[in-house]
Protein backbone atom coordinates (compact mmCIF):
# COMPACT_ATOMS: atom_id res chain seq x y z
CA UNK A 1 -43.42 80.78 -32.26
CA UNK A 2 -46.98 80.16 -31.22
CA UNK A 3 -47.99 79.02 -27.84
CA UNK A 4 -49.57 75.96 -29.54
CA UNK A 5 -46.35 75.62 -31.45
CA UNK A 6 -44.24 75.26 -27.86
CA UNK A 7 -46.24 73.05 -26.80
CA UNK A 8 -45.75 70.38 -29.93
CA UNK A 9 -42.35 70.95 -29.70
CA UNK A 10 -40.98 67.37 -29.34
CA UNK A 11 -40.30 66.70 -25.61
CA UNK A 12 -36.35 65.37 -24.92
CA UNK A 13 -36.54 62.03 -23.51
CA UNK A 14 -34.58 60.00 -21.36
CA UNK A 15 -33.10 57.33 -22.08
CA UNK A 16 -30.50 57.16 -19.48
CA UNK A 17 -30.11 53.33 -18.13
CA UNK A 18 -30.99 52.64 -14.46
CA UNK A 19 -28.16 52.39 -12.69
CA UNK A 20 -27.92 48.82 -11.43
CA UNK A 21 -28.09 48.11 -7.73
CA UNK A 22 -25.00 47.51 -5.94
CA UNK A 23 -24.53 43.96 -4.30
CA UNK A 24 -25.35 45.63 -0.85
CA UNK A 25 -28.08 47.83 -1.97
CA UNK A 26 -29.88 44.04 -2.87
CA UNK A 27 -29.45 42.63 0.59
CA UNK A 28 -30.73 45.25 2.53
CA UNK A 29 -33.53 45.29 0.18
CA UNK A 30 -33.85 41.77 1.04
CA UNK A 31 -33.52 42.26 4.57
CA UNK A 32 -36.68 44.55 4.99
CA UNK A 33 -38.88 41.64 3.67
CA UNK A 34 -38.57 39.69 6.58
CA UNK A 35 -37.94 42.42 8.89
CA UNK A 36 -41.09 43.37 8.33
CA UNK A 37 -42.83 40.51 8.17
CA UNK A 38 -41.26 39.69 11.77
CA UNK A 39 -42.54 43.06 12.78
CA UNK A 40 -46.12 42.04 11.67
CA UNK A 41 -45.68 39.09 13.62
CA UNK A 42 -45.07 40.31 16.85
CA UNK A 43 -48.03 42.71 16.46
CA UNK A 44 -50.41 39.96 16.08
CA UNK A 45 -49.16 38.33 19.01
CA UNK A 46 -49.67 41.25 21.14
CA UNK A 47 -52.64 42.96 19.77
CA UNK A 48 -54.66 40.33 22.08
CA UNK A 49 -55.31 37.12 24.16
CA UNK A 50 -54.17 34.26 21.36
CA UNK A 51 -55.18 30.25 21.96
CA UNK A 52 -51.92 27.94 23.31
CA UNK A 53 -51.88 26.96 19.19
CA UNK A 54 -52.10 30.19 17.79
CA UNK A 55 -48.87 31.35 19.58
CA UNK A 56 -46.98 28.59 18.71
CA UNK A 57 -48.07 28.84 15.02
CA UNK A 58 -46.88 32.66 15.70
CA UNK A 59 -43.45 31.81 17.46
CA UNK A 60 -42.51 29.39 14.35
CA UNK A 61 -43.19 32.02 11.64
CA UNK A 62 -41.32 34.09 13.53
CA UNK A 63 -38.13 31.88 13.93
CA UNK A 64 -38.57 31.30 10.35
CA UNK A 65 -38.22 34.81 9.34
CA UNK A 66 -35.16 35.45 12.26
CA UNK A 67 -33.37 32.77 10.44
CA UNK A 68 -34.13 34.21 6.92
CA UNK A 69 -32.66 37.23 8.35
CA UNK A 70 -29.74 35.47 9.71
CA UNK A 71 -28.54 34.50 6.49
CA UNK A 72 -29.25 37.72 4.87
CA UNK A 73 -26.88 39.30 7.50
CA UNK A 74 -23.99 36.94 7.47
CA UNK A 75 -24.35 37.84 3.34
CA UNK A 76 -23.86 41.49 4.35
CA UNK A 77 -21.07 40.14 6.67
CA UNK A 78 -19.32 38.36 4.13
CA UNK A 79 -20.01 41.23 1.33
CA UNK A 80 -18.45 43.55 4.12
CA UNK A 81 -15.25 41.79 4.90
CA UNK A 82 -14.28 41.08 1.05
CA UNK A 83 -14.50 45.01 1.13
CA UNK A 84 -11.11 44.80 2.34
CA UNK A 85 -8.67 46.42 0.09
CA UNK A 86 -5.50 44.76 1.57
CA UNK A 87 -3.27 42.51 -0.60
CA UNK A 88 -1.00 39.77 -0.84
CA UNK A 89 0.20 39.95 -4.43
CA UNK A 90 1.95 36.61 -5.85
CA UNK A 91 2.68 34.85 -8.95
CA UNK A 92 0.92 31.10 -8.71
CA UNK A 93 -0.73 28.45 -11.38
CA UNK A 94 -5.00 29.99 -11.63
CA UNK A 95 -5.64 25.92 -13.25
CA UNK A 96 -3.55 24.57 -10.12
CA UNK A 97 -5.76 26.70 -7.72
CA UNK A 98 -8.81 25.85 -9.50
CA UNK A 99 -7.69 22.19 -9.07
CA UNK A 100 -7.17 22.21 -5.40
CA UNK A 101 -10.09 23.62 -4.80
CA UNK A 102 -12.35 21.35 -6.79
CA UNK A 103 -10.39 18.16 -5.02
CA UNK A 104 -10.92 20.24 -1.15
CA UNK A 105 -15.19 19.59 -2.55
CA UNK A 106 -14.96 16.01 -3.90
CA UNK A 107 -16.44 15.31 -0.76
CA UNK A 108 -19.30 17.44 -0.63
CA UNK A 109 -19.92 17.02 -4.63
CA UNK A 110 -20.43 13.14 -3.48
CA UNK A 111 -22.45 13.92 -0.83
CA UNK A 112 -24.92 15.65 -3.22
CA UNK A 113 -24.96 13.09 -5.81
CA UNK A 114 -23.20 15.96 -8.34
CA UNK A 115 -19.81 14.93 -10.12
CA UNK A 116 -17.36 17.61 -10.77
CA UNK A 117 -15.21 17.73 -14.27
CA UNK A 118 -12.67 20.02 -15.05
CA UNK A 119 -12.77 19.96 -18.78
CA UNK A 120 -10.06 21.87 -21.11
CA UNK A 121 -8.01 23.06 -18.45
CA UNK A 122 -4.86 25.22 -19.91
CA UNK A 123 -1.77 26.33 -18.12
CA UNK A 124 -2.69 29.85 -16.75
CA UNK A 125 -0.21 31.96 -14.32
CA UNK A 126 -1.55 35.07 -13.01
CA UNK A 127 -0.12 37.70 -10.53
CA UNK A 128 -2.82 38.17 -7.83
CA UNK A 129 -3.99 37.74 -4.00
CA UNK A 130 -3.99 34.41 -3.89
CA UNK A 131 -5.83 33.90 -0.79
CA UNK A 132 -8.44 36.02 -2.21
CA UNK A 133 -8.70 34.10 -5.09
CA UNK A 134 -9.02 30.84 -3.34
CA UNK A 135 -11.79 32.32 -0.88
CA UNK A 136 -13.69 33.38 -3.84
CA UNK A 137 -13.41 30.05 -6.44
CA UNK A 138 -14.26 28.40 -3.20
CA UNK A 139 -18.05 30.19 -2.45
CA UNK A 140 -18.45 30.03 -6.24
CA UNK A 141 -17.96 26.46 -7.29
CA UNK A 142 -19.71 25.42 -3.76
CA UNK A 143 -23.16 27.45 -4.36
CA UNK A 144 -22.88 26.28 -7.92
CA UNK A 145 -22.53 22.61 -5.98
CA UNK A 146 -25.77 23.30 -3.95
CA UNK A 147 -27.89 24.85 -7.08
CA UNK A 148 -26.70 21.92 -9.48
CA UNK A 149 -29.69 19.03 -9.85
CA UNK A 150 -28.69 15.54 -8.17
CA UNK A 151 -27.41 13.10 -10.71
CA UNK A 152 -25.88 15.87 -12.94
CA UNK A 153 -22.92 16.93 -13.42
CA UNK A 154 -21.06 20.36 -12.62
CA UNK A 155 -17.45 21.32 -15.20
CA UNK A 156 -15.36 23.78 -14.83
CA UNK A 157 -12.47 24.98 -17.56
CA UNK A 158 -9.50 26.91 -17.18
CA UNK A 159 -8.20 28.88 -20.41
CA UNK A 160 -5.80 31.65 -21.52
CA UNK A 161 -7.60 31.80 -24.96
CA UNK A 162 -9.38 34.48 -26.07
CA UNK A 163 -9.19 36.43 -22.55
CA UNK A 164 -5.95 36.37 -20.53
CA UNK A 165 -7.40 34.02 -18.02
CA UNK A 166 -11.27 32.93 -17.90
CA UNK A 167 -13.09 30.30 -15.46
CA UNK A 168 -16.39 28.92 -16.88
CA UNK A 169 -18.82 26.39 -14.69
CA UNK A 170 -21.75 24.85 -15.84
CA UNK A 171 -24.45 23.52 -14.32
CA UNK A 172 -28.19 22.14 -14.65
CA UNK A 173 -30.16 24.03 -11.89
CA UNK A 174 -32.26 21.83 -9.63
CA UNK A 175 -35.71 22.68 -8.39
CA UNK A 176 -35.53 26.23 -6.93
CA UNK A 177 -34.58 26.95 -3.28
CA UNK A 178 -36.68 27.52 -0.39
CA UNK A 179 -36.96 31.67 -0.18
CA UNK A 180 -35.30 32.03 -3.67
CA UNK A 181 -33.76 34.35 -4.68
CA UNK A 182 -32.56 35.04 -1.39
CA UNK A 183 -31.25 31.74 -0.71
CA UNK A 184 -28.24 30.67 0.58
CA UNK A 185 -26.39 29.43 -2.69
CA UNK A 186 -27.88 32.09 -4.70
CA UNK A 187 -26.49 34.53 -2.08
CA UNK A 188 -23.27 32.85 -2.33
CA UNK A 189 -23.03 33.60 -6.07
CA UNK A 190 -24.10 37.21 -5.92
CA UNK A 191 -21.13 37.75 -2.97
CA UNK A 192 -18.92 35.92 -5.60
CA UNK A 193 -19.48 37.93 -8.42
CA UNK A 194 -19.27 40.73 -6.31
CA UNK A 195 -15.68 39.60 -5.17
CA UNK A 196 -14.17 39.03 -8.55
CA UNK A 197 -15.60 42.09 -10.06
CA UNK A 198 -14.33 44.11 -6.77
CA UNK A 199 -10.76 42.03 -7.71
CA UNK A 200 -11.22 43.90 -11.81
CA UNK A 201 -12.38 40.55 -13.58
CA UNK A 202 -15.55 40.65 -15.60
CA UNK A 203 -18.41 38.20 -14.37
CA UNK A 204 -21.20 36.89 -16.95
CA UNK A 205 -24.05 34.87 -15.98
CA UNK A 206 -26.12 33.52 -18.89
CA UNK A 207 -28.82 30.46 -19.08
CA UNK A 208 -28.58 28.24 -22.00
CA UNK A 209 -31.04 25.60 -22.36
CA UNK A 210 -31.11 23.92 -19.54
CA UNK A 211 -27.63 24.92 -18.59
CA UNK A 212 -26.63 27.51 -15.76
CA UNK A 213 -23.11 29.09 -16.87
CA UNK A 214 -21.19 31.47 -14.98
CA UNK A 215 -18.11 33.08 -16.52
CA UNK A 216 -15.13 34.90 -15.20
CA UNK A 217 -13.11 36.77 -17.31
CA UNK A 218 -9.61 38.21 -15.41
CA UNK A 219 -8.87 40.95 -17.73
CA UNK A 220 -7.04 42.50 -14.94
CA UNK A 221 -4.99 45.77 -14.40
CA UNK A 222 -0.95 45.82 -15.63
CA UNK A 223 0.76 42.88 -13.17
CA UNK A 224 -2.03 40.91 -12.91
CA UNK A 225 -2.89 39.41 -16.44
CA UNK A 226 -1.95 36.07 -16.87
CA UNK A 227 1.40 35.43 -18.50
């Protein structure tokens, strides 16, 4: 073949997916945002003489960004210490632990203006770390709490129908949060999806409308399927 031939030889091309970052990976890419802009900060402030108002309007940027920081690292934190592979396997109700932990934020649903409904709720057992569990329904339905609009309402349903054991909430989002998508709530639900996936159940998170839904599906490992 002709070197003019080689070179219109169709090229392989790849297609290969990018491999998606790891919960971690996205904080600490967070993190160097306001790292850096801290960094910047202090620069200014001692690159030269500054008027009385000047600092100041330095020092509160600069708390600002410490405190955007802050929550970034108690994220890691948190994403860290659900790292732990130690458990405390038990047989127990999912829809009774999904109840109790809905009535532990009546309180704080109120205190938001958001009502909470648990719609469709089936019997579900499942053979899990309990504790776990709870810790993780727990951040979930509480950043859903703090992303849901005031004056709407928040459900949550239980079934054993199609999947062994699902959890779905829905919510209308309220206006978005200061520093999004780094904030607080949002954080919470990316160190909750991280947990159940971590635990072997499938997470979806899908926008409908004007409806947030998150969706857990436990299709867990022999002794943990719900029966």
């Amino acid at each position: 073949m002709s070197a003019a031939g080689s070179q219109l030889a169709p090229q392989p091309v790849d297609v290969t997916k990018p491999k998606a970052r790891s919960p971690l990976a996205h904080l600490l890419h967070a993190l160097n945002q306001p790292l850096t802009g801290l960094q910047c900060s202090l620069e200014l402030a001692a690159s030269g003489p500054r008027t009385t108002d000047q600092y100041v309007c330095i020092l509160r940027e600069g708390l600002d960004l410490t405190g955007r920081m802050r929550i970034l690292v108690q994220a890691i934190r948190e994403l860290a210490d659900s790292e732990d592979d130690s458990q405390h396997v038990e047989a127990f109700p999912l829809d009774v632990l999904v109840c109790d932990t809905v009535d532990g934020l009546l309180p704080v649903a109120a205190s938001i203006g958001v009502r909470l409904t648990l719609l469709g709720q089936s019997a579900v057992r499942v053979r899990a770390d309990r504790p776990r569990f709870a810790t993780l329904l727990f951040r979930w339905l509480e950043s859903a709490l703090s992303l849901a609009r005031a004056g709407s309402e928040l459900q949550i349903v239980t079934s054993s129908a199609p999947a062994p054991a699902c959890i779905a909430v829905s919510w209308m989002p309220g206006p978005s949060p200061e520093h999004s998508p780094f904030s607080r709530p949002e954080l919470g639900l990316l160190i909750a999806q991280a947990g159940w996936e971590r635990a072997g159940a499938e997470w979806a998170q899908t926008q409908a409308e004007t409806t947030q839904i998150c969706t857990v599906r436990l299709s867990l490992p022999p002794g943990f399927a719900a029966r």
